[in-house]
N, C-alpha and C. Protein backbone atom coordinates (compact mmCIF):
# COMPACT_ATOMS: atom_id res chain seq x y z
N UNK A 1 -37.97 12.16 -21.96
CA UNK A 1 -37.90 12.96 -20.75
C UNK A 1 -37.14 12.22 -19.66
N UNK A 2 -37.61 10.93 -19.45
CA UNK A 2 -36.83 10.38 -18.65
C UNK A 2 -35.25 10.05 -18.88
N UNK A 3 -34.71 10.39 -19.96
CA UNK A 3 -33.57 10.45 -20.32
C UNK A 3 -32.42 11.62 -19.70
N UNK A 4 -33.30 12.63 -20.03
CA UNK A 4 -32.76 13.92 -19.88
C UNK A 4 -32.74 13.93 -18.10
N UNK A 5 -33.79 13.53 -17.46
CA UNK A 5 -33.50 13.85 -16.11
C UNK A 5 -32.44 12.71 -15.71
N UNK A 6 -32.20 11.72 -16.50
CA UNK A 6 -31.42 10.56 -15.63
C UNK A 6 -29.97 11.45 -15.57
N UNK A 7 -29.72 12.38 -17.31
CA UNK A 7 -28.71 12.83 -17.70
C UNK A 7 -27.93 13.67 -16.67
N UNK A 8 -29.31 14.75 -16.47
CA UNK A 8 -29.34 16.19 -15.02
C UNK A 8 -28.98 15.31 -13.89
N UNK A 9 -29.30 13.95 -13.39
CA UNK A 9 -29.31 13.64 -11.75
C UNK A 9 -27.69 13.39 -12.03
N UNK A 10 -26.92 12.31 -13.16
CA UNK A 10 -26.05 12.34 -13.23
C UNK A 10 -24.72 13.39 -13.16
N UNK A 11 -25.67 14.22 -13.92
CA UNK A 11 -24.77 15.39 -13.87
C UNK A 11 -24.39 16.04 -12.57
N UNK A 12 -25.15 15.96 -11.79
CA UNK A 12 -25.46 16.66 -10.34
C UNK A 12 -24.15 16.28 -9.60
N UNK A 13 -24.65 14.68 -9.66
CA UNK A 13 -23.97 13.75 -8.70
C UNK A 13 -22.59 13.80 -9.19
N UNK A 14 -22.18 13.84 -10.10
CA UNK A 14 -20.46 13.74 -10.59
C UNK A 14 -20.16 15.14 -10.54
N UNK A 15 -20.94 16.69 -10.37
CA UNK A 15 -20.30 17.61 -10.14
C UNK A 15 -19.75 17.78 -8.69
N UNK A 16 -21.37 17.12 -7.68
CA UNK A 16 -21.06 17.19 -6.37
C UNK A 16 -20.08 16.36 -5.74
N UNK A 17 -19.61 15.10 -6.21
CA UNK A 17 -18.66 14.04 -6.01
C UNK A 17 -17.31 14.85 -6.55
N UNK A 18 -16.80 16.04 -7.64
CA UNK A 18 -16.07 16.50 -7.62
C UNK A 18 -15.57 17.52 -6.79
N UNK A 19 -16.85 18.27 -5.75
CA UNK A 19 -16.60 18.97 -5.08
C UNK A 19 -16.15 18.68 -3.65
N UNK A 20 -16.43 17.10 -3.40
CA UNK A 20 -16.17 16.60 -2.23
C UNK A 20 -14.90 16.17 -2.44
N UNK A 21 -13.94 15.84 -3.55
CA UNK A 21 -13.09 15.06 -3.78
C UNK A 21 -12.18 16.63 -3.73
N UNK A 22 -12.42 17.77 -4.02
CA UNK A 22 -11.43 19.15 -4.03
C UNK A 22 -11.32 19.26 -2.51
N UNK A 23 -12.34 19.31 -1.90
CA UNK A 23 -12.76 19.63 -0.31
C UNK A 23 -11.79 18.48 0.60
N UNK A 24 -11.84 17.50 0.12
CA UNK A 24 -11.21 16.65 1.29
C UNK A 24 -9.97 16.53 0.33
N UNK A 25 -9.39 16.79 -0.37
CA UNK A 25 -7.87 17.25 -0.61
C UNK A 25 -7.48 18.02 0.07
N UNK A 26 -7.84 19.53 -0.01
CA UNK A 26 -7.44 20.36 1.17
C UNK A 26 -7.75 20.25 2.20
N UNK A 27 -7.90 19.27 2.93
CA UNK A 27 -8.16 19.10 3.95
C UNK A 27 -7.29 17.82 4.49
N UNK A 28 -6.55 17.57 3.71
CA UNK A 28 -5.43 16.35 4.02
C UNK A 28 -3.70 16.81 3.83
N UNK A 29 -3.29 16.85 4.94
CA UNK A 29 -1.91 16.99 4.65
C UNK A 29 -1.15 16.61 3.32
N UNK A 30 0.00 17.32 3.06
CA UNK A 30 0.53 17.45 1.85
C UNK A 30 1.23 15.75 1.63
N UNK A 31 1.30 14.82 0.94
CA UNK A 31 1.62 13.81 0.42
C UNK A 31 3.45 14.01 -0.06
N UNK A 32 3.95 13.21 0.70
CA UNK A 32 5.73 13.21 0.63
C UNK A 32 5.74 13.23 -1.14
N UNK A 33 6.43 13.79 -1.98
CA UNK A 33 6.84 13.96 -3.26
C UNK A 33 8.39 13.21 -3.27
N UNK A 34 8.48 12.70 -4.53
CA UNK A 34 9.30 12.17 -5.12
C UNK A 34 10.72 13.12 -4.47
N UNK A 35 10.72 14.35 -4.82
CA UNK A 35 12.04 15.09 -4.53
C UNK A 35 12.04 15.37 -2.77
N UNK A 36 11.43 15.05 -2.42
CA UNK A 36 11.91 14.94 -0.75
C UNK A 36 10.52 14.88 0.04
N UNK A 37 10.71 15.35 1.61
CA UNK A 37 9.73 16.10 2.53
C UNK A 37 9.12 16.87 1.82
N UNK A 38 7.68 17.21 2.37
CA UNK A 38 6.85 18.51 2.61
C UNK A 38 7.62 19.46 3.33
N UNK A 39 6.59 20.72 2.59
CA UNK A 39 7.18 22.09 3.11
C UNK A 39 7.15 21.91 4.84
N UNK A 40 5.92 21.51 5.47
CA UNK A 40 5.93 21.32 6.96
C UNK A 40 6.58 20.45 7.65
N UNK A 41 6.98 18.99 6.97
CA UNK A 41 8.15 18.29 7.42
C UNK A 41 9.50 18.95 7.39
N UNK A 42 10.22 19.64 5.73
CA UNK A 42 11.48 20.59 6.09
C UNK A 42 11.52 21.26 6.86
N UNK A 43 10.42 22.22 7.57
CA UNK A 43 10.20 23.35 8.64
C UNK A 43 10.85 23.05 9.65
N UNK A 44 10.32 22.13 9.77
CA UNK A 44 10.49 20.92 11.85
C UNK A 44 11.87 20.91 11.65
N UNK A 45 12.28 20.27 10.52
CA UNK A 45 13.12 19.40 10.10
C UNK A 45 14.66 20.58 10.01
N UNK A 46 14.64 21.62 9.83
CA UNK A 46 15.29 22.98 9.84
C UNK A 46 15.76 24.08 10.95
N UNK A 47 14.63 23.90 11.61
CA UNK A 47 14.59 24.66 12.87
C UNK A 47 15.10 24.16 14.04
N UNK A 48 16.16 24.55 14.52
CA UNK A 48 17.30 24.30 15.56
C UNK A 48 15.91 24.60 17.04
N UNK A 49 16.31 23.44 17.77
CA UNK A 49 15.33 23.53 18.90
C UNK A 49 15.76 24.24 20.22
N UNK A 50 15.20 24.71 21.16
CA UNK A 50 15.64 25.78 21.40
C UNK A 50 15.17 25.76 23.27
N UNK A 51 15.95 26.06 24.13
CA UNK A 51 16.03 25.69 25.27
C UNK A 51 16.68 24.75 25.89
N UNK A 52 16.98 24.67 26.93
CA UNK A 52 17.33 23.34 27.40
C UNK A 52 17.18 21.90 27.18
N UNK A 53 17.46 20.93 26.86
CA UNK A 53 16.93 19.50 26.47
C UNK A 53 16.75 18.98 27.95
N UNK A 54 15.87 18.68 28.19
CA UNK A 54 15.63 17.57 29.35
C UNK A 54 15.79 15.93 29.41
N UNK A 55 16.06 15.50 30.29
CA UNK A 55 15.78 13.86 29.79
C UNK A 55 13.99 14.04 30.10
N UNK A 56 13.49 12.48 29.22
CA UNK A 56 12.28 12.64 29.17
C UNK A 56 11.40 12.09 30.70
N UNK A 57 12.08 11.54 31.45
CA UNK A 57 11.24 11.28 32.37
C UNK A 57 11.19 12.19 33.36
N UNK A 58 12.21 13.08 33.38
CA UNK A 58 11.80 14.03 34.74
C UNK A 58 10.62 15.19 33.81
N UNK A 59 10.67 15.29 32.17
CA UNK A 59 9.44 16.06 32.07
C UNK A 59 8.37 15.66 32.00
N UNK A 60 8.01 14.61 32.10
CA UNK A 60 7.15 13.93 31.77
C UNK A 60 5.91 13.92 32.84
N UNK A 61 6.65 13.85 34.02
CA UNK A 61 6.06 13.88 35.42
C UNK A 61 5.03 15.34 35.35
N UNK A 62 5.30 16.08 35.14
CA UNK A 62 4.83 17.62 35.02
C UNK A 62 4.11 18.06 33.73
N UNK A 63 4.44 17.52 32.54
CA UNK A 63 4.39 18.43 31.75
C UNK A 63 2.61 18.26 31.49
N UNK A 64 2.30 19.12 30.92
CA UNK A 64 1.01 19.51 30.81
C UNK A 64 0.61 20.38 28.95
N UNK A 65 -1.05 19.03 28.47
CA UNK A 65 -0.71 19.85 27.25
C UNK A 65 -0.88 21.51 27.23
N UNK A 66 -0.37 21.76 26.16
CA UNK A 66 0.20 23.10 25.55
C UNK A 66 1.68 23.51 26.23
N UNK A 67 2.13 22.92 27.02
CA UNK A 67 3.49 23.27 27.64
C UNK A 67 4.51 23.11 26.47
N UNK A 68 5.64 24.08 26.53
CA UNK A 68 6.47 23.92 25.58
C UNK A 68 7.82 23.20 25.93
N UNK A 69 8.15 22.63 25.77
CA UNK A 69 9.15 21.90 26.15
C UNK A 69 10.30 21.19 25.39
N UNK A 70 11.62 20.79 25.81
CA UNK A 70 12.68 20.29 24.91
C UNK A 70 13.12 19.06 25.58
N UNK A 71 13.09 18.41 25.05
CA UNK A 71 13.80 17.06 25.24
C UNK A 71 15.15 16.36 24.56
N UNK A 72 15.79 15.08 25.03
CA UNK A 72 16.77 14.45 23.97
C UNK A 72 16.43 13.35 24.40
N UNK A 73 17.00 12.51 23.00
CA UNK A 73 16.87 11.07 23.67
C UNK A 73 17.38 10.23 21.68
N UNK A 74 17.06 9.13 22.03
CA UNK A 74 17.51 7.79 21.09
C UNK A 74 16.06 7.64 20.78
N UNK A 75 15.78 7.57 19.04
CA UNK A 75 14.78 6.77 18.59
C UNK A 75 14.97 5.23 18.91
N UNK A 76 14.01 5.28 20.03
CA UNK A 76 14.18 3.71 20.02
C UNK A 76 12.88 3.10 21.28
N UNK A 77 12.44 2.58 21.64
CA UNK A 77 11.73 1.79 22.59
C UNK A 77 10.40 0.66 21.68
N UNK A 78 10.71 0.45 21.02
CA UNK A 78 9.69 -0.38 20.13
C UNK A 78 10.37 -1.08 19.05
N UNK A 79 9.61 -2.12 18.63
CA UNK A 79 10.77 -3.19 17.75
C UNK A 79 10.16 -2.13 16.62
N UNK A 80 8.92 -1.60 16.42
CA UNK A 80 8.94 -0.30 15.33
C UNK A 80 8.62 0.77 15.81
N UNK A 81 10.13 1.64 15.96
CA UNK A 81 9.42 2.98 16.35
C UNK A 81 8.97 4.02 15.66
N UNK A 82 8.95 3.75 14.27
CA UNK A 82 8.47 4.95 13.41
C UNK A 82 7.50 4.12 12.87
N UNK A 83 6.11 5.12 13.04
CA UNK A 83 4.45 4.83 12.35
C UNK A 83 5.02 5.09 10.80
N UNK A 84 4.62 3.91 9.96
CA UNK A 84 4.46 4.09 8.08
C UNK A 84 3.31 4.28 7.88
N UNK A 85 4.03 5.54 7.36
CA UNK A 85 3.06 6.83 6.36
C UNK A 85 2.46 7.89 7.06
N UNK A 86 3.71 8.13 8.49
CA UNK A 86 2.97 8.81 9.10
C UNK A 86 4.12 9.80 9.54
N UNK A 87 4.48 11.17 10.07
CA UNK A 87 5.59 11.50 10.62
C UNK A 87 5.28 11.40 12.23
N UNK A 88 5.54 10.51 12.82
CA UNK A 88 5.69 9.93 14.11
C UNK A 88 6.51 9.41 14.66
N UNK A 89 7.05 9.43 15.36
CA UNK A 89 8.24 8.26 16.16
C UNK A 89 8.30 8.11 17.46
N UNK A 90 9.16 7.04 17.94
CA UNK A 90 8.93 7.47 19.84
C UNK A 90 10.59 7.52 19.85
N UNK A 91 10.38 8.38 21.21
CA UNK A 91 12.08 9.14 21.57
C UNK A 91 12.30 8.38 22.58
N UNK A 92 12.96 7.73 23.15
CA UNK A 92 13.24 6.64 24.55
C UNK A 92 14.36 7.63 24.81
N UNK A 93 14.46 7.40 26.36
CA UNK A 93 15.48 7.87 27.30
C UNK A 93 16.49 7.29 27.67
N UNK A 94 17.98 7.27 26.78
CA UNK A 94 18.73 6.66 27.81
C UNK A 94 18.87 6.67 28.83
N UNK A 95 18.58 7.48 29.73
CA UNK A 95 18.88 7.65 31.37
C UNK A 95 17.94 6.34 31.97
N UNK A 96 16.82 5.98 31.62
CA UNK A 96 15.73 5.05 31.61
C UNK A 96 15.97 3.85 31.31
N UNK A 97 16.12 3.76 29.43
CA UNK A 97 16.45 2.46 28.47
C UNK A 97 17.67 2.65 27.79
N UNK A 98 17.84 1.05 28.23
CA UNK A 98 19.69 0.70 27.43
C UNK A 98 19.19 0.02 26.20
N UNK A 99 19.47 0.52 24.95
CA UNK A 99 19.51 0.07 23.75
C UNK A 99 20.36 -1.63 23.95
N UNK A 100 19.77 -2.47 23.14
CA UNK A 100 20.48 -3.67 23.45
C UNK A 100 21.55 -3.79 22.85
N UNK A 101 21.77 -2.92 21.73
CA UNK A 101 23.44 -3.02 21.48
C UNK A 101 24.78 -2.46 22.53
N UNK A 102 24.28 -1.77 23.39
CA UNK A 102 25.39 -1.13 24.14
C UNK A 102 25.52 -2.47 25.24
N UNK A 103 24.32 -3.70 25.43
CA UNK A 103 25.12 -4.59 25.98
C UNK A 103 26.15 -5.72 25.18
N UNK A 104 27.36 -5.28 25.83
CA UNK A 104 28.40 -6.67 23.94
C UNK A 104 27.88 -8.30 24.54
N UNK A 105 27.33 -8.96 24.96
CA UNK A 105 27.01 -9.79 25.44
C UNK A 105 25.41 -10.28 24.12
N UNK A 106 24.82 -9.05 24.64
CA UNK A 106 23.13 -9.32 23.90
C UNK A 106 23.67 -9.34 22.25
N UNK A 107 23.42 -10.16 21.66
CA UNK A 107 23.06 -10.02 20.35
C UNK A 107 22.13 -9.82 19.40
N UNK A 108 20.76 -9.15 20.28
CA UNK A 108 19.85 -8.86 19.82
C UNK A 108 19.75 -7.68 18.60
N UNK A 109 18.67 -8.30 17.15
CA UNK A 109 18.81 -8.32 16.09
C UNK A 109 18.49 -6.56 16.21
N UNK A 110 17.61 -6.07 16.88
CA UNK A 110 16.65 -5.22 17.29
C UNK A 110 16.79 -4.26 18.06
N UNK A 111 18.02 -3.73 18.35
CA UNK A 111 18.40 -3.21 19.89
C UNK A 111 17.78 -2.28 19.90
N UNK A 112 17.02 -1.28 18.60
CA UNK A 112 16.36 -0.38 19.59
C UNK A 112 14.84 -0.77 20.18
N UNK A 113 14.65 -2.02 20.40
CA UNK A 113 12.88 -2.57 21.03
C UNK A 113 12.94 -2.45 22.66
N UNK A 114 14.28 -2.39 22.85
CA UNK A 114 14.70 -2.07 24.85
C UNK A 114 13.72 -3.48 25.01
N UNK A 115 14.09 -4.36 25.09
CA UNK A 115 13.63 -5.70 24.99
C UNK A 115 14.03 -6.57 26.24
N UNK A 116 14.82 -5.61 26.70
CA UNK A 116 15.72 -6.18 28.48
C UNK A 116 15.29 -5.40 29.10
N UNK A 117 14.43 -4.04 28.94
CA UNK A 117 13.94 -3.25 29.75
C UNK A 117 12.59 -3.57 30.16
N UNK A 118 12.07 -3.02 31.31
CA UNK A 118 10.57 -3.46 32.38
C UNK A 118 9.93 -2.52 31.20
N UNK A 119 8.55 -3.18 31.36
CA UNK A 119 7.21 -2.75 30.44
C UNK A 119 7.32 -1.32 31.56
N UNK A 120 7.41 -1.01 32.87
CA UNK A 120 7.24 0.27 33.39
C UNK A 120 8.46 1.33 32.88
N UNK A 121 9.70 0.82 33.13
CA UNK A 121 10.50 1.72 32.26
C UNK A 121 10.27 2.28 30.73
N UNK A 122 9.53 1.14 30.36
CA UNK A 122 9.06 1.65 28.81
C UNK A 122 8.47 2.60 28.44
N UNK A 123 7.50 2.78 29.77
CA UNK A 123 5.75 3.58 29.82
C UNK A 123 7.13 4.92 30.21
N UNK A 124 8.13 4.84 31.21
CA UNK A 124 8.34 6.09 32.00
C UNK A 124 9.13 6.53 31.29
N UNK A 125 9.79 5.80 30.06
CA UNK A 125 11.29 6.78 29.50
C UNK A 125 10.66 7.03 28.17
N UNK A 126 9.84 6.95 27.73
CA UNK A 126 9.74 6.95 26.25
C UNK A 126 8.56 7.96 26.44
N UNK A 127 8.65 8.52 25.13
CA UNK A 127 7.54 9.77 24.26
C UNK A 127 7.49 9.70 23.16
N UNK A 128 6.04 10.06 22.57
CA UNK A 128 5.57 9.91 20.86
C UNK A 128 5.80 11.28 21.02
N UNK A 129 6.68 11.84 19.77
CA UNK A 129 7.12 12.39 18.54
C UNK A 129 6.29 12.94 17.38
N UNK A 130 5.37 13.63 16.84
CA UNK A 130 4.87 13.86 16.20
C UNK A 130 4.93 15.22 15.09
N UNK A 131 4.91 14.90 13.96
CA UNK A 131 5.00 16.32 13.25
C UNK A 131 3.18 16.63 12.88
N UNK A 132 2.97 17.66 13.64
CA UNK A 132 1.47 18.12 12.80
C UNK A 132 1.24 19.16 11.69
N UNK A 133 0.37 19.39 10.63
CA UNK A 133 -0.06 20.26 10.46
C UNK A 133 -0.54 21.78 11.24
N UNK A 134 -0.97 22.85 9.93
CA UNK A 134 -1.35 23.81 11.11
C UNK A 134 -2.91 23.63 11.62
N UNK A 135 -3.38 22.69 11.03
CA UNK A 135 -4.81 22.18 11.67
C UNK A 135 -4.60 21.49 12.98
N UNK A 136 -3.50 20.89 12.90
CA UNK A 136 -2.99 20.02 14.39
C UNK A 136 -3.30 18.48 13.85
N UNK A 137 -3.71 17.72 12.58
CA UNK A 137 -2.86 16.78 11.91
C UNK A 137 -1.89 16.28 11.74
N UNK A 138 -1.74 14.70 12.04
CA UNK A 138 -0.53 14.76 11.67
C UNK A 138 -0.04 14.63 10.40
N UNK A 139 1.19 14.74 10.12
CA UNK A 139 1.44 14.47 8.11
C UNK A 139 1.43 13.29 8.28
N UNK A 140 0.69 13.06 7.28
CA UNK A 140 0.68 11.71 6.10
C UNK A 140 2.02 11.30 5.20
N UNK A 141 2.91 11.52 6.08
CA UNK A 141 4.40 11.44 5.23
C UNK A 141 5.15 10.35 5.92
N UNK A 142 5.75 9.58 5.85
CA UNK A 142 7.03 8.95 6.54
C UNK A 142 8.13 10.21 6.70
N UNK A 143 8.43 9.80 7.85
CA UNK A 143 9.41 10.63 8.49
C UNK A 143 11.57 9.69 8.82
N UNK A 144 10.95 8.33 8.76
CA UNK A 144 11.61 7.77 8.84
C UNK A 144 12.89 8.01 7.55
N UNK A 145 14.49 8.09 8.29
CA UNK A 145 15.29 8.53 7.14
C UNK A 145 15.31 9.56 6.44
N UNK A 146 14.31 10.46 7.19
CA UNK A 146 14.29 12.29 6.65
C UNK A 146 15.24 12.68 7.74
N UNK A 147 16.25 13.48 7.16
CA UNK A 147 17.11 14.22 7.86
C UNK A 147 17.78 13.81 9.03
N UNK A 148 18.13 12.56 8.58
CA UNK A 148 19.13 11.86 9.72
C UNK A 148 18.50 11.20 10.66
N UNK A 149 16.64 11.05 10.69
CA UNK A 149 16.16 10.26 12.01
C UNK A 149 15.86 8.62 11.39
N UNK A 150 16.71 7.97 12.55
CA UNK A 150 17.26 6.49 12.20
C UNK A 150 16.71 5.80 13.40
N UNK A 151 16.36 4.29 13.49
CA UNK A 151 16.97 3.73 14.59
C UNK A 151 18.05 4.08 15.46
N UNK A 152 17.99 4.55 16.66
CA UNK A 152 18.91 4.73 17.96
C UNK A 152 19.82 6.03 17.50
N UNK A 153 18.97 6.88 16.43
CA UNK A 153 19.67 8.23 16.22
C UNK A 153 19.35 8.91 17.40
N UNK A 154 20.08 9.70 18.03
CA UNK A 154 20.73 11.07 19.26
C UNK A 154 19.60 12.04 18.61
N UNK A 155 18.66 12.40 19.14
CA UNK A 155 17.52 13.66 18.84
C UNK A 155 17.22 14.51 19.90
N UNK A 156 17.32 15.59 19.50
CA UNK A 156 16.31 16.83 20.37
C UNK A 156 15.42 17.27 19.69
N UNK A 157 14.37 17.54 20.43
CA UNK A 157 13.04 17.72 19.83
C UNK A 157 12.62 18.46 21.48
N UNK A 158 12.06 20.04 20.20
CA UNK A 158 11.36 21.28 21.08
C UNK A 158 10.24 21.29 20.30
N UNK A 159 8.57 21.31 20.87
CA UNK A 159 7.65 21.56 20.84
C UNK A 159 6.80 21.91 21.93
N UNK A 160 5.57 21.26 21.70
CA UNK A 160 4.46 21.53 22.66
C UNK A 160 3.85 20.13 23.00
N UNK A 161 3.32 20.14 24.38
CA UNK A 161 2.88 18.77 24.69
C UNK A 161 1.16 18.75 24.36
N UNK A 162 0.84 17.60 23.66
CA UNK A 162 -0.31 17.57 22.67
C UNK A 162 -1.44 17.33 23.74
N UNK A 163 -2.98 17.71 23.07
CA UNK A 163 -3.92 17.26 23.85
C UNK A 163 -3.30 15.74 23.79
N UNK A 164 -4.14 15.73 25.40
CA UNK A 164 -4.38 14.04 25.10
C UNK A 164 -3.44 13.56 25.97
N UNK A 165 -2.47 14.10 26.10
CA UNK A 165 -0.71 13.60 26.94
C UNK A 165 -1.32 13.56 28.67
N UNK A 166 -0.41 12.60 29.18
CA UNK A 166 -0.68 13.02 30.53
C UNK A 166 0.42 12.10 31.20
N UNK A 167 0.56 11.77 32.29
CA UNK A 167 1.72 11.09 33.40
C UNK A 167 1.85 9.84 32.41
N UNK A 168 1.26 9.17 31.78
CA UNK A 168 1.30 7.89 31.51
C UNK A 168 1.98 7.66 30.45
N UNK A 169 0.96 8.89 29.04
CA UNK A 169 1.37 9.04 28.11
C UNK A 169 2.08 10.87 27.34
N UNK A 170 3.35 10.67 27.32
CA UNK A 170 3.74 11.79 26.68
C UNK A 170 3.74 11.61 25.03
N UNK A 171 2.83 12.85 24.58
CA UNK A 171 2.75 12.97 23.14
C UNK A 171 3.57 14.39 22.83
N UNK A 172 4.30 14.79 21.56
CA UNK A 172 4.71 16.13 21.88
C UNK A 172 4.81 16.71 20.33
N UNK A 173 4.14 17.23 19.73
CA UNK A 173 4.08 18.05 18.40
C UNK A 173 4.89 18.58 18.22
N UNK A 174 5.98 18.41 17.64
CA UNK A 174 7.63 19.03 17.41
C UNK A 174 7.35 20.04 16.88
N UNK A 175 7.55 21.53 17.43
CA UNK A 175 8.52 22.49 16.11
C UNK A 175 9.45 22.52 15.48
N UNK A 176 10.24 21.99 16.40
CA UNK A 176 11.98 21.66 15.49
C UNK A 176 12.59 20.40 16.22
N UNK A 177 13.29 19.42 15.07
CA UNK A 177 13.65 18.33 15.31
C UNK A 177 15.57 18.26 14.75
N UNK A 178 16.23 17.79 15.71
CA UNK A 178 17.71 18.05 15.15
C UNK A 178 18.08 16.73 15.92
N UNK A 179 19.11 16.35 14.45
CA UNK A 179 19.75 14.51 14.85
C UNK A 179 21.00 15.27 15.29
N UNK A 180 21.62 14.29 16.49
CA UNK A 180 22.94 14.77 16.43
C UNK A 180 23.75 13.46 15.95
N UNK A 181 25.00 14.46 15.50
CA UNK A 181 25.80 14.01 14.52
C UNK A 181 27.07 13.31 15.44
């Protein structure tokens, strides 16, 4: 007898451990595949952004989450600006930060870390970049080298400004992301 119930508790436990393991799959963004992006990374990644581009510090002052808004700017203000394994990046403002290659003097290894720029210019020209799910997740994908976004690549990016954002920090959930060429 005591066999048979050890058999049943086992059984229980490895059906219910399979049901938690289906449950929190769907519940995790889609995993980058061998043949490219996710369907929700191509989306962003497709869709021409739409409105005016702003530089980022005069929106920044104002913007408020759920506001929709367009920006441009240079991946760049951090010696890493793209999160691994994540689709994230930060957009710096030239009008703000000079990439250290545009000085011919600096030979810095790194130019997009703005490494000659004030820790306040940093806070005021730069914005996190984010691709979410439709839960409002972000993907679990690298974004880095999808569709032309590089170190000190030329980007516009139209979305919405995320909970959480405010004067200090701009966060902004892209709908559509376009490198220029």
């Amino acid at each position: 007898m005591k066999t048979k119930t050890t058999c049943l508790t086992l059984a229980v436990i490895a059906l219910l451990a399979s049901c938690k393991k289906e449950e929190s799959a769907a519940n995790t963004s889609p995993a980058p595949s061998a043949s490219g992006p996710s369907q929700a990374l191509s989306q962003v990644l497709g869709t021409s952004p739409t409105g005016e581009a702003k530089p980022i510090h005069l929106i920044r002052a104002t913007a408020k989450p759920g506001d929709e808004i367009t920006v441009s700017g240079k991946i760049m203000g951090n010696a890493s600006p793209f999160v691994e394994g994540r689709s994230v990046f930060i957009l710096g403002d030239p009008e703000v930060l000079t990439a250290c290659n545009e000085d011919p003097a600096d030979k810095c290894t790194t130019p997009w870390d703005n490494c000659c720029d004030s820790k306040e210019d940093k806070k005021r020209g730069t914005a996190t970049v984010q691709v979410v799910d439709k839960d409002g997740r972000v993907l679990k994908e690298s974004i880095e080298g999808v569709g032309g976004l590089a170190k000190l690549a030329d980007v516009t990016v139209s979305g919405k400004v995320a909970e959480g954002s405010s004067a200090d920090l701009l966060i902004i959930n892209a709908q559509a992301i376009r490198t220029e060429k």
